[in-house]
C-alpha atoms as a PDB file:
ATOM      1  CA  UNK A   1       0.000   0.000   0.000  1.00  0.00           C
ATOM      2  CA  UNK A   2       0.719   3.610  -0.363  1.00  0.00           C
ATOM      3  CA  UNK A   3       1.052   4.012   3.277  1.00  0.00           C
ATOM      4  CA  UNK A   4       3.461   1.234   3.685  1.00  0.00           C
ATOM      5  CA  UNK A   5       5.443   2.254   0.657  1.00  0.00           C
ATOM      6  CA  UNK A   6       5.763   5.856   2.620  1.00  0.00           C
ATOM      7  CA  UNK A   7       7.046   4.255   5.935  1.00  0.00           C
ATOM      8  CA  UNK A   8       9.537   2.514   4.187  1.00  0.00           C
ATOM      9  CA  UNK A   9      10.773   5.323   2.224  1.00  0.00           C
ATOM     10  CA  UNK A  10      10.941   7.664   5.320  1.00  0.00           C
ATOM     11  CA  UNK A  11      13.097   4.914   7.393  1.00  0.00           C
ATOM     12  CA  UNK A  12      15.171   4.851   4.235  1.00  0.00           C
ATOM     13  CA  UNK A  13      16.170   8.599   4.828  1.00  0.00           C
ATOM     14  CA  UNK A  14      16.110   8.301   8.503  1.00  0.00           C
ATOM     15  CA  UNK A  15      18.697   5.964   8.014  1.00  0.00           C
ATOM     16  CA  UNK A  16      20.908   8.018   5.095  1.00  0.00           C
ATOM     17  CA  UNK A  17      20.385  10.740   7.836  1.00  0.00           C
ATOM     18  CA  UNK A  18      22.001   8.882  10.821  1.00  0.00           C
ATOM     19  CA  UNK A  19      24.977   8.062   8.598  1.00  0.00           C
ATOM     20  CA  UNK A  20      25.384  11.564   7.351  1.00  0.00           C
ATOM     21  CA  UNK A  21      25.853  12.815  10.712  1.00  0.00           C
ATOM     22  CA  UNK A  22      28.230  10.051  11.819  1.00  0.00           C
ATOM     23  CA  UNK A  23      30.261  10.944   8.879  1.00  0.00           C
ATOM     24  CA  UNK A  24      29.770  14.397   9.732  1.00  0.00           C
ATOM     25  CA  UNK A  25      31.307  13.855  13.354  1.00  0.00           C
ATOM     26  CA  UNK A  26      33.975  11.909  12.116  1.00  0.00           C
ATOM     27  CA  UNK A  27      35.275  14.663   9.579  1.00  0.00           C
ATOM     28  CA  UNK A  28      34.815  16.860  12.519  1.00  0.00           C
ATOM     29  CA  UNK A  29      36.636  14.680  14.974  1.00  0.00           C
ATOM     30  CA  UNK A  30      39.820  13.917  12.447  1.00  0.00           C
ATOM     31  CA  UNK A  31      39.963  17.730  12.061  1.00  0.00           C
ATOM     32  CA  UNK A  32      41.017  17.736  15.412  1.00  0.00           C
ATOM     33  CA  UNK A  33      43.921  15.359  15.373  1.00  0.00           C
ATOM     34  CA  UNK A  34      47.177  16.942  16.255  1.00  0.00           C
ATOM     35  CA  UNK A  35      49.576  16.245  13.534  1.00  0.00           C
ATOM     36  CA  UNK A  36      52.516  15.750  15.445  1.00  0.00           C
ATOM     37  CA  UNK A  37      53.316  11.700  14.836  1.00  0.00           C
ATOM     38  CA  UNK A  38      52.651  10.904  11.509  1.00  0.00           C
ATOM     39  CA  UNK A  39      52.151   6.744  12.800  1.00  0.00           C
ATOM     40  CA  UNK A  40      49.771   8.213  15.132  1.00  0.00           C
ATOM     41  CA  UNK A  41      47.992  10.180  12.966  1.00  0.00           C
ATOM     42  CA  UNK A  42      47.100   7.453  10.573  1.00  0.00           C
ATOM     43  CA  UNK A  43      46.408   4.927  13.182  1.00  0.00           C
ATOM     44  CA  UNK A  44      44.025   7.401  14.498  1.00  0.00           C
ATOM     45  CA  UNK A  45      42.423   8.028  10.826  1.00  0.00           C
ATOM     46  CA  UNK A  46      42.066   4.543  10.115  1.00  0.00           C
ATOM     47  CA  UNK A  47      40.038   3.856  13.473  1.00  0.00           C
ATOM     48  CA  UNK A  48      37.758   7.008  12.889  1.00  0.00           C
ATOM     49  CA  UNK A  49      37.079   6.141   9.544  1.00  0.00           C
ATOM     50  CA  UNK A  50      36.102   2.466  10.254  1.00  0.00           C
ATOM     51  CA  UNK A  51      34.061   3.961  12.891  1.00  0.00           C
ATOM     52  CA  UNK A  52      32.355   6.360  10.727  1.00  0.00           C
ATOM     53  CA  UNK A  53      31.624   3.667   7.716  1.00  0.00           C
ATOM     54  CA  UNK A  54      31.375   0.468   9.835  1.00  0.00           C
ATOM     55  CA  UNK A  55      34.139  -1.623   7.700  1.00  0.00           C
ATOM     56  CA  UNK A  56      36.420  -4.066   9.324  1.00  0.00           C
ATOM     57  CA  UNK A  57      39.310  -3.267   7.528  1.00  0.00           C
ATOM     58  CA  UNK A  58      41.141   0.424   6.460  1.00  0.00           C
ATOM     59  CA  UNK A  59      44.183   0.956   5.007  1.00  0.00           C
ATOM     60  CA  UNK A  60      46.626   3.869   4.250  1.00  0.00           C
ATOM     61  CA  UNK A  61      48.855   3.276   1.047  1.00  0.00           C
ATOM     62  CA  UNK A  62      51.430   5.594   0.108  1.00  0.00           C
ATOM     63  CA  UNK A  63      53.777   5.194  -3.271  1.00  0.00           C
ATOM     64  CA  UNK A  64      57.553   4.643  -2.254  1.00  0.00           C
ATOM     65  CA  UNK A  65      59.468   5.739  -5.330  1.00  0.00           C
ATOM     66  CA  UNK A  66      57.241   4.835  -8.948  1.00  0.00           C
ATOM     67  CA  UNK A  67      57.406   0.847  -8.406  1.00  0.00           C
ATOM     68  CA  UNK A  68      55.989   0.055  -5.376  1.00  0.00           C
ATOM     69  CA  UNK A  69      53.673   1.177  -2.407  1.00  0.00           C
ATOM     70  CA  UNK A  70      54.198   0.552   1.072  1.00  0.00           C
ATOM     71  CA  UNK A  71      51.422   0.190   3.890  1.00  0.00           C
ATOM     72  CA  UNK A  72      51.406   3.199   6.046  1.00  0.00           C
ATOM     73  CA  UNK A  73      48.734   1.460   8.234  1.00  0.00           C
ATOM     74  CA  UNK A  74      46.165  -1.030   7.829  1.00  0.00           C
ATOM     75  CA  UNK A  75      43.548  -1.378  10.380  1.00  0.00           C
ATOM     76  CA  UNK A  76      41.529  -4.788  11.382  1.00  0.00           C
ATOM     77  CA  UNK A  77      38.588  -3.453  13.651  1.00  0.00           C
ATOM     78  CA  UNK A  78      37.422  -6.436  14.418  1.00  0.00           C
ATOM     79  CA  UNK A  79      40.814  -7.925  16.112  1.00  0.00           C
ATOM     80  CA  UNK A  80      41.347  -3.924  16.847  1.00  0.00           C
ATOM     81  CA  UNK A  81      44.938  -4.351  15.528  1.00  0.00           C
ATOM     82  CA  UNK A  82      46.857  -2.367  13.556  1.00  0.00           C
ATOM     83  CA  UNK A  83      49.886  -3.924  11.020  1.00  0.00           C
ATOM     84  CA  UNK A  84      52.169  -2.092   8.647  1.00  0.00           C
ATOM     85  CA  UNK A  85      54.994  -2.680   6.375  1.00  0.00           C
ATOM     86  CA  UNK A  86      52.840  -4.712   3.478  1.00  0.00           C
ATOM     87  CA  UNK A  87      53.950  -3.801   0.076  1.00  0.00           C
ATOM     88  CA  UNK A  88      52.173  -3.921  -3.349  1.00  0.00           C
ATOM     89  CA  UNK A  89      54.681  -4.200  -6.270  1.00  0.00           C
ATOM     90  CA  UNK A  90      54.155  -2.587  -9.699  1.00  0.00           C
ATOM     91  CA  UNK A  91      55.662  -5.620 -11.200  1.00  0.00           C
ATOM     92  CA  UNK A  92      52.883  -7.407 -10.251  1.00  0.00           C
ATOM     93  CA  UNK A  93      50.004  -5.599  -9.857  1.00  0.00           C
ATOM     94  CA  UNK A  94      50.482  -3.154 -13.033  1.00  0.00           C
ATOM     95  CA  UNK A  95      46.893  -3.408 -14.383  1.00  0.00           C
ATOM     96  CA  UNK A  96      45.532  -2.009 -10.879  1.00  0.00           C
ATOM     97  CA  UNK A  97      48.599   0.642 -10.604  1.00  0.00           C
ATOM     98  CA  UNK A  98      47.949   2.042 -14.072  1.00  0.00           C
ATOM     99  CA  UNK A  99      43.840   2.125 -12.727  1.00  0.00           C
ATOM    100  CA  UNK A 100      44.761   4.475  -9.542  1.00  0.00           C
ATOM    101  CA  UNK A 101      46.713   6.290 -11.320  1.00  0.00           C
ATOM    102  CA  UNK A 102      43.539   7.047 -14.099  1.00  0.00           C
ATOM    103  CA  UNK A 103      40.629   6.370 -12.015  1.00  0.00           C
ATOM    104  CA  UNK A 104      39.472   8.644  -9.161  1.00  0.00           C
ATOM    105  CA  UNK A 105      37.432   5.935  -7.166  1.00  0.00           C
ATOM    106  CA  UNK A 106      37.701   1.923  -7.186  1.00  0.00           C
ATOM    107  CA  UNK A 107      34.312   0.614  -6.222  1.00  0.00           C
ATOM    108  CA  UNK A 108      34.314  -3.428  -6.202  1.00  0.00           C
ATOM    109  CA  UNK A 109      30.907  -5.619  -4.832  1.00  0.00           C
ATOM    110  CA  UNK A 110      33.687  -8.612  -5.407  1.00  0.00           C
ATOM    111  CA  UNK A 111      37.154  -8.246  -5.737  1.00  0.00           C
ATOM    112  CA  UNK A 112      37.853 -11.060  -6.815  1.00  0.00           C
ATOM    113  CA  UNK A 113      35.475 -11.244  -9.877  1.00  0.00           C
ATOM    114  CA  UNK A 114      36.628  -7.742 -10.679  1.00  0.00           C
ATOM    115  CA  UNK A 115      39.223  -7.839 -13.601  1.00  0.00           C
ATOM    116  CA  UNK A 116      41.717  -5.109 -12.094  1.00  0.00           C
ATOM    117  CA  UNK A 117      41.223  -5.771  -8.309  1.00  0.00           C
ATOM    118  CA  UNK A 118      41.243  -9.345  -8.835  1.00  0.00           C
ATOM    119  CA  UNK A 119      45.373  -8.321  -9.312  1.00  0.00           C
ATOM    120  CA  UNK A 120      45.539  -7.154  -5.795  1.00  0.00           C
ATOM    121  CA  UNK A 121      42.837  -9.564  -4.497  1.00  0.00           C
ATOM    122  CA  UNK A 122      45.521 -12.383  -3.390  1.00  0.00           C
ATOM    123  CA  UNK A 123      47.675  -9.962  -1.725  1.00  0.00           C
ATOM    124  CA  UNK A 124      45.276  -7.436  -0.356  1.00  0.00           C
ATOM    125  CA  UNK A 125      42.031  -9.143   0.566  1.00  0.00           C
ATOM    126  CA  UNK A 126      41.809 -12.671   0.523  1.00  0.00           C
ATOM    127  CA  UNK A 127      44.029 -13.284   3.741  1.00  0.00           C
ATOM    128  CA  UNK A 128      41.785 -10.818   6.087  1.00  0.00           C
ATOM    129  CA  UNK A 129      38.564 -12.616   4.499  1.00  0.00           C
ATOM    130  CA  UNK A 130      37.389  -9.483   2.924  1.00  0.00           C
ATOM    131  CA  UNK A 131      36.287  -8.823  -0.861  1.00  0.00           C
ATOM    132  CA  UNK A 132      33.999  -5.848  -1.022  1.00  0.00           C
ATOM    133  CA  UNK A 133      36.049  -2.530  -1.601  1.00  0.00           C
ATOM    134  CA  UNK A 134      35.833   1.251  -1.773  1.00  0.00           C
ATOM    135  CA  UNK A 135      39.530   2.554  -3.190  1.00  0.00           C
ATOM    136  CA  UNK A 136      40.046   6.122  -3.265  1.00  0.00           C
ATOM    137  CA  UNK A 137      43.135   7.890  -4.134  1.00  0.00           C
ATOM    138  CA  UNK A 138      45.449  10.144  -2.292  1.00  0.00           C
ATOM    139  CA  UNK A 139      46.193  13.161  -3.749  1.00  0.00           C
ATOM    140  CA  UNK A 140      48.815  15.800  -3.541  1.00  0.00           C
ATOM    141  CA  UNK A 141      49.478  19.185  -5.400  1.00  0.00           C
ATOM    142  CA  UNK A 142      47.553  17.172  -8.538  1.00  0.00           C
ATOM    143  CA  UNK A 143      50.332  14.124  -8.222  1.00  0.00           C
ATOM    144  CA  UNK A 144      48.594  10.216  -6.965  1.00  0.00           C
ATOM    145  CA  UNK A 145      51.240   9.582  -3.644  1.00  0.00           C
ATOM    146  CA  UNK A 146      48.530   6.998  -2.296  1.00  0.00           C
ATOM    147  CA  UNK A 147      45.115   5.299  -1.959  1.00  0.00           C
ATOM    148  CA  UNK A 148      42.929   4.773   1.301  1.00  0.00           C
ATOM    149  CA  UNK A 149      41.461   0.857   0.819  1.00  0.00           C
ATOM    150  CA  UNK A 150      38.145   0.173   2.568  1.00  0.00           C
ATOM    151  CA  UNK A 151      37.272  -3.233   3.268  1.00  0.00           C
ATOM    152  CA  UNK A 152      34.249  -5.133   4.153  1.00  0.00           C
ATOM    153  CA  UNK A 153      33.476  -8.799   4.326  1.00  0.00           C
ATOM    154  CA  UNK A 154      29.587  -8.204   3.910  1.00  0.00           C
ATOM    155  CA  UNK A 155      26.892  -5.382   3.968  1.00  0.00           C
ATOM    156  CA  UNK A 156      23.554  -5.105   4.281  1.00  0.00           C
ATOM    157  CA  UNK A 157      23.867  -3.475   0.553  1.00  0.00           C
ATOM    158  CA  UNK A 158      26.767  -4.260  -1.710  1.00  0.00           C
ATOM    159  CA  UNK A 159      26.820  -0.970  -3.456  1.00  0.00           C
ATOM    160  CA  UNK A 160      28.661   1.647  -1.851  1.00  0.00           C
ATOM    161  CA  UNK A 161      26.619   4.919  -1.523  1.00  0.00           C
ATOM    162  CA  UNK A 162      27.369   8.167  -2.799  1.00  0.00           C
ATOM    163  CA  UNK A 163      27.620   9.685   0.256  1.00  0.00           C
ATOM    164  CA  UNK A 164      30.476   7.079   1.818  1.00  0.00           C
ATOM    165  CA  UNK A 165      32.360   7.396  -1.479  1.00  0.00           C
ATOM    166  CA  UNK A 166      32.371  11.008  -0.911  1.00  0.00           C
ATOM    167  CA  UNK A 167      33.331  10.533   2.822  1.00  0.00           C
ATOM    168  CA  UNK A 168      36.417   8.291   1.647  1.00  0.00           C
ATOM    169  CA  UNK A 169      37.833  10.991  -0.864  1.00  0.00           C
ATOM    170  CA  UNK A 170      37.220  13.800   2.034  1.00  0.00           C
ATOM    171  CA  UNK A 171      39.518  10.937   4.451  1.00  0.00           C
ATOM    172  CA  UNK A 172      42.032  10.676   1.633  1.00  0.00           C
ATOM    173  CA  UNK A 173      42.216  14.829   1.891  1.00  0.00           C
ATOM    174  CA  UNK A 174      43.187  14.742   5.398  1.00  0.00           C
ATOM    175  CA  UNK A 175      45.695  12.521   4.638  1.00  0.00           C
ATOM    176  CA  UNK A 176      48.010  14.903   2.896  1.00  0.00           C
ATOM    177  CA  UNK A 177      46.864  18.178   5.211  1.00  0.00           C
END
């Protein structure tokens, strides 16, 4: 019925609204981060963030020279642990290098049915159980230094909204502030 097609709708936007502000306090609360240990600092964005977007996994990649990038932090909320130190080769993930580089956003439902993130699936997602990814890049004076990886293992949609894609490119900003 009309009526039950209008209660459904309205929870629908109470919902988007409850997220909006979450990712509202979040932005608000990494704005306040004191920028004094850069390990810190990312430890602390990673947290936030999987706060904010209820993911289990974050991670902060940052090129080191043009043929690799390193892990700056990567985040596991549900173990609460934090690792570092992984590394992603050009050599053997070219395909998904050359898409950062060219793509602003890497959405993926299943990484490892996607043609480009299945490159990176072995290495990246499989061994923390996790296949559903937001990617965004990290940008500085116009130049790609990075990507922030957002992992989830299941959601209650598998198509990343609008509003947290925008939320993960507004994360990747505060990266390079």
């Amino acid at each position: 019925s009309d009526i039950t097609q209008m209660k459904i709708d309205e929870e629908k936007r109470r919902k988007r609204d409850e997220r909006t502000i979450s990712y509202q306090q979040a932005l608000l609360e990494l704005s306040r981060l004191k920028n004094t240990n850069i390990d810190e600092t990312f430890r602390s964005i990673c947290e936030i963030t999987s706060g904010a977007l209820n993911v289990e996994r974050i991670s902060i990649w940052l090129f080191n020279g043009e043929d690799k990038m390193e892990c700056a932090d990567s985040y596991d909320e549900p173990a609460k642990e934090h690792s570092i130190g992984a590394v992603l080769g050009m050599k053997k993930h070219g395909r998904f290098f050359a898409m950062l580089k060219t793509d602003e956003k890497i959405l993926s439902t299943d990484a490892e049915k996607d043609s480009v993130l299945r490159d990176i699936s072995e290495s990246l997602f499989k061994p923390y159980g996790t296949n559903i990814s937001l990617i965004s890049r990290i940008r500085l004076h116009g130049d790609v230094i990075g990507m922030i990886c957002l992992e989830a293992r299941s959601r209650d949609t598998m198509e990343w909204s609008p509003e947290e894609y925008d939320f993960a490119v507004t994360v990747a900003g505060f990266i390079t502030l």
